[in-house]
Protein backbone atom coordinates (compact mmCIF):
# COMPACT_ATOMS: atom_id res chain seq x y z
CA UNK A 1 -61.66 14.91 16.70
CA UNK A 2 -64.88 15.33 18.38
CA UNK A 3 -66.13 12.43 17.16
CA UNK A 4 -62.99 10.01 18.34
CA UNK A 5 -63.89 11.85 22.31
CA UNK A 6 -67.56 10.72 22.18
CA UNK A 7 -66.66 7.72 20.78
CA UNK A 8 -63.80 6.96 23.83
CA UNK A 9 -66.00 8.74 26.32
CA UNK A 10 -65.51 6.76 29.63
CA UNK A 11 -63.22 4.34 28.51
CA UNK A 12 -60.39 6.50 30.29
CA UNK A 13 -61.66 5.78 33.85
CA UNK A 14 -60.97 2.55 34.42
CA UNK A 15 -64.81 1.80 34.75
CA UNK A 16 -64.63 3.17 38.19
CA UNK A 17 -68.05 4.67 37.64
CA UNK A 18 -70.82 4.38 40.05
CA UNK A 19 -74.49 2.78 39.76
CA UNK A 20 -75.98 6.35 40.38
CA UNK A 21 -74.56 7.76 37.49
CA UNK A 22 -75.28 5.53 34.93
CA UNK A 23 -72.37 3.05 35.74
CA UNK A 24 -70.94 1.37 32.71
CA UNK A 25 -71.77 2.79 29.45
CA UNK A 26 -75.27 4.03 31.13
CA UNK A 27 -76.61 0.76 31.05
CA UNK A 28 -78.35 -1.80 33.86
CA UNK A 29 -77.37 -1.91 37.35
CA UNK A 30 -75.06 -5.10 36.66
CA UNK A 31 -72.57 -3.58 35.23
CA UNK A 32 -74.18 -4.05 31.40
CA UNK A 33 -72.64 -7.55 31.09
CA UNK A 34 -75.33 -9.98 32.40
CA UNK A 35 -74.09 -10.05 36.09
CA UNK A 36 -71.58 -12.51 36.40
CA UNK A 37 -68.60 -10.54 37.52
CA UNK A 38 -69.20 -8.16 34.87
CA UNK A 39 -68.34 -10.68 32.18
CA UNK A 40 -71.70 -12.49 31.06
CA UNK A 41 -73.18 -15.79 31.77
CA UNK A 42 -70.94 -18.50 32.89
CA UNK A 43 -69.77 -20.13 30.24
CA UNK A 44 -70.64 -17.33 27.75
CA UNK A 45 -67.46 -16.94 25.60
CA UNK A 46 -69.41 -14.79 22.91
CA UNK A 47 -67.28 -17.29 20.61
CA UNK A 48 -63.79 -15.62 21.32
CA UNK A 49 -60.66 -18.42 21.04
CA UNK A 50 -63.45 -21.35 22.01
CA UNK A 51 -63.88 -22.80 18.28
CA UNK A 52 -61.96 -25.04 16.55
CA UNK A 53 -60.12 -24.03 13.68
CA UNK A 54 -61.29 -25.10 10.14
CA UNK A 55 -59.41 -27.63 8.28
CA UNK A 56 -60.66 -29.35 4.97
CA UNK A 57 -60.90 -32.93 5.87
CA UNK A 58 -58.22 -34.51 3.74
CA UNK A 59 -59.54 -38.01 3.62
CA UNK A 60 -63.24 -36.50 2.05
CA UNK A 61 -64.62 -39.24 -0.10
CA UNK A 62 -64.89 -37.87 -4.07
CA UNK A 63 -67.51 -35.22 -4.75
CA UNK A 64 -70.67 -35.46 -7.12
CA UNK A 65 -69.93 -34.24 -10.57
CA UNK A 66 -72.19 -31.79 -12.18
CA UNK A 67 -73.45 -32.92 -15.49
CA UNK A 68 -72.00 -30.50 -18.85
CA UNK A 69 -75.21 -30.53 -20.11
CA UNK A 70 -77.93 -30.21 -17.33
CA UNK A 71 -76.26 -29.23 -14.19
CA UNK A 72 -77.72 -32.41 -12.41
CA UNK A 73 -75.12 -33.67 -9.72
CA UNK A 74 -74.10 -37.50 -10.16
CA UNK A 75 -72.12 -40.07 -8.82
CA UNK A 76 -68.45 -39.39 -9.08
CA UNK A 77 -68.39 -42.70 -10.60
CA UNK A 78 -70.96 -42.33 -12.86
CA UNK A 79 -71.22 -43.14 -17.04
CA UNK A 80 -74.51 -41.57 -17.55
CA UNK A 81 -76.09 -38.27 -16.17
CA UNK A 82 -79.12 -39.45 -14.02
CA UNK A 83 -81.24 -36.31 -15.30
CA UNK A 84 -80.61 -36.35 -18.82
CA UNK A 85 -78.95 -39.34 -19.66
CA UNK A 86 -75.19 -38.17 -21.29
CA UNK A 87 -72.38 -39.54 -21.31
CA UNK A 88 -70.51 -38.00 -17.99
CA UNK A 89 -66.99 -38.98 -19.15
CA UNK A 90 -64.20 -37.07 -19.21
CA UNK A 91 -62.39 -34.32 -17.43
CA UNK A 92 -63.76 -32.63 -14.22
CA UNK A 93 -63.04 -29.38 -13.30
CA UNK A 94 -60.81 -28.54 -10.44
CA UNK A 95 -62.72 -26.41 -8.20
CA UNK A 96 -66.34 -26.75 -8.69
CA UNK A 97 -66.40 -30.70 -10.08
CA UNK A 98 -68.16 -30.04 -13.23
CA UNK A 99 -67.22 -32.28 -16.36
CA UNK A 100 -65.72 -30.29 -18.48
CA UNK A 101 -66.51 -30.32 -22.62
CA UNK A 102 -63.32 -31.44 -24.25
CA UNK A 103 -62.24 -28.10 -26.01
CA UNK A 104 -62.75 -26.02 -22.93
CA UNK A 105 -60.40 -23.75 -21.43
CA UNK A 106 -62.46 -22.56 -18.96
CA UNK A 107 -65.39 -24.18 -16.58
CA UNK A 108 -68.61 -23.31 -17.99
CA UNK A 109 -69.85 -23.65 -14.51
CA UNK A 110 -67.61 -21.63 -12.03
CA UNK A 111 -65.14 -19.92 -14.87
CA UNK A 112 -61.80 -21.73 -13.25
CA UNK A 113 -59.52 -21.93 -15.87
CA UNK A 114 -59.11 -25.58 -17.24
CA UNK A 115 -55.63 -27.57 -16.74
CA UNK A 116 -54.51 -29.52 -19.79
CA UNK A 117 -54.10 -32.86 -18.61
């Protein structure tokens, strides 16, 4: 338990410690929080409840597929693999957007298992 008392050393007096002894947590003479009352710079949120949350856009326009054969990204509409020229036809897979051989069960790309379909 020694280590959980050094650890909440000086938490239990409601940071009514002076400048002389070390003040908070023994650092500068502001209080160890860049001066402004204590809490930072104006402004300065250090990122707590200021973001936005993430959502997937659900109107994103159609991936590039990744070419079976090469791995070279294309045109989700295209017929032929820019970088080595086969046919890009077929099913895509339904994570990473690979095109998928016709007897796979799984991506060769990102191992997702493939839907019948």
């Amino acid at each position: 338990m020694d280590w959980l008392k050094r650890l909440l050393r000086g938490h239990g007096d409601g940071h009514r410690a002076t400048y002389a002894d070390g003040g908070h947590h023994g650092r500068d003479r502001r209080g160890g929080h860049g001066g402004h009352d204590g809490h930072g710079a104006p402004g300065e949120h250090h990122g707590w409840g200021r973001a936005p949350a993430h959502r997937a856009d659900t109107h994103a326009p159609p991936r590039d597929v990744i070419c079976a054969t090469c791995g070279a990204p294309n045109a989700a509409g295209a017929r032929y693999c820019i970088r080595c020229g086969s046919v890009q036809r077929g099913r895509a897979c339904v994570r990473c957007q690979a095109m998928l051989p016709a007897d796979a069960r799984f991506c060769p790309a990102c191992g997702t298992r493939a839907h019948a379909g």
